[in-house]
PDB file of N, CA and C in Angstrom:
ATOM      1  N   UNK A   1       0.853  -1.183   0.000  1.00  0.00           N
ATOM      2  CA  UNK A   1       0.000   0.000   0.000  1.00  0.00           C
ATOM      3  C   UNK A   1       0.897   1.244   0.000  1.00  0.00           C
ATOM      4  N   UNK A   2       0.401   2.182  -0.739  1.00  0.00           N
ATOM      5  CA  UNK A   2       1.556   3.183  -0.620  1.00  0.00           C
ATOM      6  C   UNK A   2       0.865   4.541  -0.191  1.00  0.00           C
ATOM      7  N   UNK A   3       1.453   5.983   0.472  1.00  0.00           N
ATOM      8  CA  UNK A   3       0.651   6.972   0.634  1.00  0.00           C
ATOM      9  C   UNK A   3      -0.655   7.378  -0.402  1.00  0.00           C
ATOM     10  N   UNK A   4      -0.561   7.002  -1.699  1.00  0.00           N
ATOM     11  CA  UNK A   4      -1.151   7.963  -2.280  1.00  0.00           C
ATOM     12  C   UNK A   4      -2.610   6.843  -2.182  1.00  0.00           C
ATOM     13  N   UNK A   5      -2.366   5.602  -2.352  1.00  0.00           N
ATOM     14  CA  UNK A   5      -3.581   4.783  -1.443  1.00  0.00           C
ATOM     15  C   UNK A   5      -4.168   5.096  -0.595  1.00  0.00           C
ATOM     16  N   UNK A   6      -3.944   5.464   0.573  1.00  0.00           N
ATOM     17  CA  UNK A   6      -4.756   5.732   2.040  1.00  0.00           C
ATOM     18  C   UNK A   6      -5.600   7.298   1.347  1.00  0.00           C
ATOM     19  N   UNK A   7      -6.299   6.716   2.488  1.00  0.00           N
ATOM     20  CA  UNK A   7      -7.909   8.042   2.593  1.00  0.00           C
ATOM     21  C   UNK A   7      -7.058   8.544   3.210  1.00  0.00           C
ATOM     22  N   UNK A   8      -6.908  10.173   3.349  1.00  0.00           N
ATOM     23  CA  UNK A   8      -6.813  11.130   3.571  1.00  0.00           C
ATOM     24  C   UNK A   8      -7.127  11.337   5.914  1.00  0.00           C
ATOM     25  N   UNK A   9      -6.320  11.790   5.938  1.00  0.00           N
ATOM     26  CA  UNK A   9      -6.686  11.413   8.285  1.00  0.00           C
ATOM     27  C   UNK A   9      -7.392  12.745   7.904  1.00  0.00           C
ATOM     28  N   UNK A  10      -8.510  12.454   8.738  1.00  0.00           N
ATOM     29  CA  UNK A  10      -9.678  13.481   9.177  1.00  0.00           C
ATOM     30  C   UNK A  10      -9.532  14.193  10.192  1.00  0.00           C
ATOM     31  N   UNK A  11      -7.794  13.595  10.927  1.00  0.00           N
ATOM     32  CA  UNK A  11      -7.912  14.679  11.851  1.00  0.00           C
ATOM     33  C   UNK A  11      -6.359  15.323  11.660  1.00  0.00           C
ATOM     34  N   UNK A  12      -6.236  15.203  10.661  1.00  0.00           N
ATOM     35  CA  UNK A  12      -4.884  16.072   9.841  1.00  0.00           C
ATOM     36  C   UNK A  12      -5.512  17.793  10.317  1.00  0.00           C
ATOM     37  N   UNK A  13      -7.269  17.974   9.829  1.00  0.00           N
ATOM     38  CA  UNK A  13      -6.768  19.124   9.499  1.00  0.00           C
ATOM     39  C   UNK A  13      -7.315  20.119  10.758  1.00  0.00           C
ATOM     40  N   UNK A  14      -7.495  18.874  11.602  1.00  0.00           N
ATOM     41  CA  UNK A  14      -7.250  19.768  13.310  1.00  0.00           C
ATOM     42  C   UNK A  14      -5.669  19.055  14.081  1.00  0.00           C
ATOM     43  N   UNK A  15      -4.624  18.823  13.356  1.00  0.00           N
ATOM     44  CA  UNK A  15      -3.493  18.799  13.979  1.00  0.00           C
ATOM     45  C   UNK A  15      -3.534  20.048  14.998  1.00  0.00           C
ATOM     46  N   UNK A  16      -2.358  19.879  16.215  1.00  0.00           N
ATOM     47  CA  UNK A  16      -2.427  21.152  16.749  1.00  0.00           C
ATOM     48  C   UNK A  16      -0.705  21.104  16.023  1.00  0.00           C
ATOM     49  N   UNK A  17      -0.241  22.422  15.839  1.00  0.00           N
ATOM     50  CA  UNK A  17       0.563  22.919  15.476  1.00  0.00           C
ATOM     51  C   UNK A  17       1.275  24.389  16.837  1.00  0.00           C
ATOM     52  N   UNK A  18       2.731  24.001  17.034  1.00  0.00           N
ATOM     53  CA  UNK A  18       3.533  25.305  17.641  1.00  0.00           C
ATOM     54  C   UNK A  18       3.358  26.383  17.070  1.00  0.00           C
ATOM     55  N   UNK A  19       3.879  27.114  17.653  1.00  0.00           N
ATOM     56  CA  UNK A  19       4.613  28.520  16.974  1.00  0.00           C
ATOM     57  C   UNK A  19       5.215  28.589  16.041  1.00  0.00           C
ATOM     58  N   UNK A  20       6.395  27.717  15.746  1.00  0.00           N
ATOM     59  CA  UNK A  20       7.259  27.723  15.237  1.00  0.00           C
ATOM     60  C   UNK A  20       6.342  27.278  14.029  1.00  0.00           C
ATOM     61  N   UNK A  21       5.926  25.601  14.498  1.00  0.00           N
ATOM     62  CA  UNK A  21       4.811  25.293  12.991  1.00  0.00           C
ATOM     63  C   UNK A  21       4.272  25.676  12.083  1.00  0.00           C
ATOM     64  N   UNK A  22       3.747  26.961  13.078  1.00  0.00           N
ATOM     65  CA  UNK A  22       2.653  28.122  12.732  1.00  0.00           C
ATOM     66  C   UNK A  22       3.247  29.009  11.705  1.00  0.00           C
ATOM     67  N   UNK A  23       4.055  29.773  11.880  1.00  0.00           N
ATOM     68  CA  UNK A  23       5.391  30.562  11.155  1.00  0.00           C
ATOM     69  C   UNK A  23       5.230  30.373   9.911  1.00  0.00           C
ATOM     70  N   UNK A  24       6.060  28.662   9.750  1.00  0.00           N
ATOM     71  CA  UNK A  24       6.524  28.204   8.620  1.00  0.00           C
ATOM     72  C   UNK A  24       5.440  28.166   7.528  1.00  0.00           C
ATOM     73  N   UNK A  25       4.167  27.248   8.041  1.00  0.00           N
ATOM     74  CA  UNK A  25       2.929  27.567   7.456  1.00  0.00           C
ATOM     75  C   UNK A  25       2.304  28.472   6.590  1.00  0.00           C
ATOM     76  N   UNK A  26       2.701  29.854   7.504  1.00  0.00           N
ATOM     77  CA  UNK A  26       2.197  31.255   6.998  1.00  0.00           C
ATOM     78  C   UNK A  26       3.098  31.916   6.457  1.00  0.00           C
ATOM     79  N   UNK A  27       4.395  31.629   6.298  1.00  0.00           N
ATOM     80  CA  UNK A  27       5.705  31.796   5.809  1.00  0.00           C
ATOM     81  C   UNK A  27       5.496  33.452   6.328  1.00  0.00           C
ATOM     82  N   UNK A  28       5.503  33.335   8.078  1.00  0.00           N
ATOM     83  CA  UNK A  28       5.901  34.846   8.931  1.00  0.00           C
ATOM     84  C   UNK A  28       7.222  34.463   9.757  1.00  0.00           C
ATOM     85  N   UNK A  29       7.222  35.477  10.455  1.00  0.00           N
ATOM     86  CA  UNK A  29       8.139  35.411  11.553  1.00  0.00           C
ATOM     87  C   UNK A  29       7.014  34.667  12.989  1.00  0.00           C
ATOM     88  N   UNK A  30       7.894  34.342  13.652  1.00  0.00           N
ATOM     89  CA  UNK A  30       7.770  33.465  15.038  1.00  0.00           C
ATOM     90  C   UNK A  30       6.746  34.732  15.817  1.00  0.00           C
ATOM     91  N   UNK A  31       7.028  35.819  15.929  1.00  0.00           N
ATOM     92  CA  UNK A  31       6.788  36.657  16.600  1.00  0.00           C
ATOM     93  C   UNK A  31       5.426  37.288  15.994  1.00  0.00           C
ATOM     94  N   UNK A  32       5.168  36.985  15.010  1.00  0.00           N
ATOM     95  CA  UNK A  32       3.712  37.471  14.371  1.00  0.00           C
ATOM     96  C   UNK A  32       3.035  36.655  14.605  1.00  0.00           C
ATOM     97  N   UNK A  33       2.911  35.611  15.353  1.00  0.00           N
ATOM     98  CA  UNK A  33       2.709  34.360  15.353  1.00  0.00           C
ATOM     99  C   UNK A  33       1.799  34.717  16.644  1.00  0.00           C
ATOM    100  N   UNK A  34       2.752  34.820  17.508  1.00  0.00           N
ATOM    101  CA  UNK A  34       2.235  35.449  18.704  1.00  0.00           C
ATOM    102  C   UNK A  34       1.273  36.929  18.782  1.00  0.00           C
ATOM    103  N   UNK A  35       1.547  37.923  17.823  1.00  0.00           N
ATOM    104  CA  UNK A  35       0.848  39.217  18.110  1.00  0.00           C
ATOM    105  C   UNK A  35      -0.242  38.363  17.431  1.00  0.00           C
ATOM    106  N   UNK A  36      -0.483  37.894  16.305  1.00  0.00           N
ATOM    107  CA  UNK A  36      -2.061  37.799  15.914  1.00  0.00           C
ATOM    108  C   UNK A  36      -2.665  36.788  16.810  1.00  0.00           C
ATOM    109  N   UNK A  37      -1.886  36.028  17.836  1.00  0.00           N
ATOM    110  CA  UNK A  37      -2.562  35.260  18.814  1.00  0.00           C
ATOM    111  C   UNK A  37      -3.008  36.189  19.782  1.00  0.00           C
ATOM    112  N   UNK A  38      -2.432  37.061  20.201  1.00  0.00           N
ATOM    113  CA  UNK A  38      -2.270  37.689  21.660  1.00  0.00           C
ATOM    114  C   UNK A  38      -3.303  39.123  21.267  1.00  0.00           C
ATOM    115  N   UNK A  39      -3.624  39.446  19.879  1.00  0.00           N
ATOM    116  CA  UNK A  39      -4.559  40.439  19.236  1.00  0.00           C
ATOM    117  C   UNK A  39      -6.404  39.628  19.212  1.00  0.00           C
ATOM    118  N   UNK A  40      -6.191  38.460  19.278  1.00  0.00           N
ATOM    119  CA  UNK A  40      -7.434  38.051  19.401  1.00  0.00           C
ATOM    120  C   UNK A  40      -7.524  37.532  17.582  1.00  0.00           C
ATOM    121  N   UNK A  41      -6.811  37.657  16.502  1.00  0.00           N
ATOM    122  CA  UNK A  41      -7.011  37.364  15.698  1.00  0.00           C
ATOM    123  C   UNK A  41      -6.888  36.068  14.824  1.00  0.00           C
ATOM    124  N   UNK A  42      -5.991  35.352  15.674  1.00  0.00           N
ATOM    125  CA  UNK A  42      -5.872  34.110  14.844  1.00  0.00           C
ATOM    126  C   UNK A  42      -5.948  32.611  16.858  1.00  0.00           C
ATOM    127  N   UNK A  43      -7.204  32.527  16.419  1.00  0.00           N
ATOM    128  CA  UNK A  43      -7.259  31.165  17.542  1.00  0.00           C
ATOM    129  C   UNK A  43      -6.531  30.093  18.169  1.00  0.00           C
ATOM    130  N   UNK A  44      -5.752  30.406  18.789  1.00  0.00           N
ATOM    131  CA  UNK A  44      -4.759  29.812  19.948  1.00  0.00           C
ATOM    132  C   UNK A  44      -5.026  29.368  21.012  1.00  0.00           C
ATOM    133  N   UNK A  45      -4.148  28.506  21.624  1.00  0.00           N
ATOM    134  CA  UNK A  45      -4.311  28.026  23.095  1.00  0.00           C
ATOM    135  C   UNK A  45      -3.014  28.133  23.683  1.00  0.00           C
ATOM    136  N   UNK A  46      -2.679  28.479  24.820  1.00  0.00           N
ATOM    137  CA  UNK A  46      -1.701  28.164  25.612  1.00  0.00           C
ATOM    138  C   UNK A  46      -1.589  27.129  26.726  1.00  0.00           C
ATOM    139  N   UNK A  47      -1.191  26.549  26.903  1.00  0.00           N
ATOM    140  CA  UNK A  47      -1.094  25.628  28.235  1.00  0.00           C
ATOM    141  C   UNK A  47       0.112  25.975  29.309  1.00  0.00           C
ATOM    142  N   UNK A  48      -0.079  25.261  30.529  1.00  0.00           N
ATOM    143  CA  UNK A  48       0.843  25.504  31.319  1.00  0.00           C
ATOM    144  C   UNK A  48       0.507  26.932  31.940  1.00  0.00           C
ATOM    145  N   UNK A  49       1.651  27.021  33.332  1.00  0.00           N
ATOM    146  CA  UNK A  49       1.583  27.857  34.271  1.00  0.00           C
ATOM    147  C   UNK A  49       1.599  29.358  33.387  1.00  0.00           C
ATOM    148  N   UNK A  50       1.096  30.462  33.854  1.00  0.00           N
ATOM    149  CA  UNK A  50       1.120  32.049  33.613  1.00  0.00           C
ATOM    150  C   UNK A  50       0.591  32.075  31.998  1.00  0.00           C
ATOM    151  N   UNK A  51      -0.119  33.439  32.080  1.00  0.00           N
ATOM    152  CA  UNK A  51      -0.547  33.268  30.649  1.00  0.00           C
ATOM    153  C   UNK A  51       0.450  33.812  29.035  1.00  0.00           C
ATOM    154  N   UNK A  52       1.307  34.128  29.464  1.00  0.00           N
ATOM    155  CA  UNK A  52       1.805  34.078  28.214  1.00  0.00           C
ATOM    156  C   UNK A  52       3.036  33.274  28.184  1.00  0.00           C
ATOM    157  N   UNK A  53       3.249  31.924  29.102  1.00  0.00           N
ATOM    158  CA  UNK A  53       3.989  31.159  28.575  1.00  0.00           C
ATOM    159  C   UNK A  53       3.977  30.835  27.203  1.00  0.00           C
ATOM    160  N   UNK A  54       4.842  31.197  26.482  1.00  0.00           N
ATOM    161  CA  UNK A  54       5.370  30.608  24.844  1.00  0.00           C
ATOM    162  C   UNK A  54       5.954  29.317  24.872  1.00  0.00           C
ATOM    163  N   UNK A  55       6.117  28.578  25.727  1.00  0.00           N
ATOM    164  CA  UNK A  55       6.286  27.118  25.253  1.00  0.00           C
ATOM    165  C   UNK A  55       4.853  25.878  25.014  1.00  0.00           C
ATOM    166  N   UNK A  56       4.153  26.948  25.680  1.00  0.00           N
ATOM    167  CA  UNK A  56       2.526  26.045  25.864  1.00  0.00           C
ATOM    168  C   UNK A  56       2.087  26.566  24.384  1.00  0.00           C
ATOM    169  N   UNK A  57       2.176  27.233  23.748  1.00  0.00           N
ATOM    170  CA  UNK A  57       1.315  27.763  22.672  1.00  0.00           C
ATOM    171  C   UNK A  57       1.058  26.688  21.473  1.00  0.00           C
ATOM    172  N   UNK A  58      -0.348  26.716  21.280  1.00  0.00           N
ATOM    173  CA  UNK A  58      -0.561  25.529  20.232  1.00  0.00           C
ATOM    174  C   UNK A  58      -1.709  26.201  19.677  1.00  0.00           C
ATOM    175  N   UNK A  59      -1.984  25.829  18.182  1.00  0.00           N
ATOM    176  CA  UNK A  59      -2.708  26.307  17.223  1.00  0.00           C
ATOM    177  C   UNK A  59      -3.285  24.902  16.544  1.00  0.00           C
ATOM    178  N   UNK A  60      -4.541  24.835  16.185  1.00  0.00           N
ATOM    179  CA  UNK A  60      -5.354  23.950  14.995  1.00  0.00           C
ATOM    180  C   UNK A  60      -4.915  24.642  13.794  1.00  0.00           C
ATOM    181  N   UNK A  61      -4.497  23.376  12.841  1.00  0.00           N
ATOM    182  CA  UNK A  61      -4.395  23.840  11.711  1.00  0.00           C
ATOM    183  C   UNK A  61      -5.655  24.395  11.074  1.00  0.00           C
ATOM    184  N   UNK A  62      -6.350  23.998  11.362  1.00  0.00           N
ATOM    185  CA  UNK A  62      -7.814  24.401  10.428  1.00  0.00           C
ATOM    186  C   UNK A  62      -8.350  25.569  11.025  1.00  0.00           C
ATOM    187  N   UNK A  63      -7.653  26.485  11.967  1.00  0.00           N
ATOM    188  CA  UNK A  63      -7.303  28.004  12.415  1.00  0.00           C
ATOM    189  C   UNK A  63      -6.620  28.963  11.827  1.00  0.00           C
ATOM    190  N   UNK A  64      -5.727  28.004  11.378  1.00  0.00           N
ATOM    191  CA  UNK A  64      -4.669  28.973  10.819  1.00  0.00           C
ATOM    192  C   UNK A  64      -4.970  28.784   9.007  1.00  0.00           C
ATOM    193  N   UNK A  65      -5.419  27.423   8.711  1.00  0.00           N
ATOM    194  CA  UNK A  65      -5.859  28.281   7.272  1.00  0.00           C
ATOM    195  C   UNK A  65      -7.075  29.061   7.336  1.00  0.00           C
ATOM    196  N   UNK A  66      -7.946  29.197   8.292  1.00  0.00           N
ATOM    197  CA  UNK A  66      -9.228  29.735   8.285  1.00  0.00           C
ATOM    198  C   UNK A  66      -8.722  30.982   8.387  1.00  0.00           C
ATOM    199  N   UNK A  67      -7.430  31.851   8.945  1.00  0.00           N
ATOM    200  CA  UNK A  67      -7.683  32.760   8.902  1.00  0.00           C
ATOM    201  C   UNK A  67      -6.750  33.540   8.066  1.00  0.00           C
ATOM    202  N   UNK A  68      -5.971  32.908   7.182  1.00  0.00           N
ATOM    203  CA  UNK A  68      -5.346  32.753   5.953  1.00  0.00           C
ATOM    204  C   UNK A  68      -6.248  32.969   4.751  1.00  0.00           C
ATOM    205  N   UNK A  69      -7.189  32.230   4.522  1.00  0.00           N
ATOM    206  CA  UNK A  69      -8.446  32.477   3.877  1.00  0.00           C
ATOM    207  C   UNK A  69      -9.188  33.773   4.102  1.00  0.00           C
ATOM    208  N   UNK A  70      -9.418  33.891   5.481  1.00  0.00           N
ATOM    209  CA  UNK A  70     -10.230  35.460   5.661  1.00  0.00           C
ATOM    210  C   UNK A  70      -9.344  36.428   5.345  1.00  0.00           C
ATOM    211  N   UNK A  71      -7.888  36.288   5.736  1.00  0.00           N
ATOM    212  CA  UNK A  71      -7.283  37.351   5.011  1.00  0.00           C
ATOM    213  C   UNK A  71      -6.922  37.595   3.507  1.00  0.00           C
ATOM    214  N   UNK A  72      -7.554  36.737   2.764  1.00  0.00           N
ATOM    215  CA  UNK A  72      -6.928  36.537   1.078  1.00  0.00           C
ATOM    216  C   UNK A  72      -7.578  38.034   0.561  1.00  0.00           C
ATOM    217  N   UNK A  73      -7.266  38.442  -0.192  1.00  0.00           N
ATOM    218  CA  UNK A  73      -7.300  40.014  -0.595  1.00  0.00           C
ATOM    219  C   UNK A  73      -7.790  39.547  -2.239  1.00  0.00           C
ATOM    220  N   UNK A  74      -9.268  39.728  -2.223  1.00  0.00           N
ATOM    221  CA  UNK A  74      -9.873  39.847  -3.479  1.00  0.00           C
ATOM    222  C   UNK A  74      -8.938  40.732  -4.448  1.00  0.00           C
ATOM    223  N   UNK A  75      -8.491  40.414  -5.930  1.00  0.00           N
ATOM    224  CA  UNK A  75      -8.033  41.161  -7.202  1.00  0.00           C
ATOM    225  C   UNK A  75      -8.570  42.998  -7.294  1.00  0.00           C
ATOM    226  N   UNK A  76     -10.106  42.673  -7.344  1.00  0.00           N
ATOM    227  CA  UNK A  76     -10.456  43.907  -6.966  1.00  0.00           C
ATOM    228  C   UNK A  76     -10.221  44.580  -6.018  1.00  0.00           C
ATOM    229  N   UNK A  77      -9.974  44.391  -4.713  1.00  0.00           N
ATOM    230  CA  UNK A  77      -9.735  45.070  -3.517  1.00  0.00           C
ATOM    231  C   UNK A  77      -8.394  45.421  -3.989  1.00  0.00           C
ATOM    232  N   UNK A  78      -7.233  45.126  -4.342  1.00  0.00           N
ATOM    233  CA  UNK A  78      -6.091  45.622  -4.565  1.00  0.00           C
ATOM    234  C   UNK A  78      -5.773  46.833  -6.043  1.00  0.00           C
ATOM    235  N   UNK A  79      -6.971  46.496  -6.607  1.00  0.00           N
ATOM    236  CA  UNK A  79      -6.319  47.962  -7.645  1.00  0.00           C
ATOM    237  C   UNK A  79      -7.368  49.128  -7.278  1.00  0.00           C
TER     238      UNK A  79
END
């Protein structure tokens, strides 16, 4: 059986994903990562002691394209 055989994991597209994960994804910096978490704009969780521990920080993927998508900039909106 090879990858392109298997059905597709249904829970691929609620992986939780880091910071760092997150970044690469959105091809940002680490640190934007955090302001659009810490702005209320892109849906995060932290775990662990105090609230802005950065080693607890975890994201659903299906967060971060959702809000990848809301930010896509219609053709018209740009001229």
């Amino acid at each position: 059986m090879t990858t392109e055989d298997r059905a597709p994991d249904p829970d691929q597209a609620d992986e939780l994903l880091n910071a760092k994960q997150v970044a690469a994804l959105m091809k940002v910096h680490v640190a934007t990562v955090y302001r659009l978490a810490d702005a209320g704009l892109l849906k995060a969780m932290r775990f662990g002691v105090g609230e802005k521990r950065r080693r607890g920080f975890r994201c659903k993927r299906s967060n971060v394209e959702a809000y990848m998508q809301e930010s896509e900039i219609l053709t018209q909106e740009v001229a």
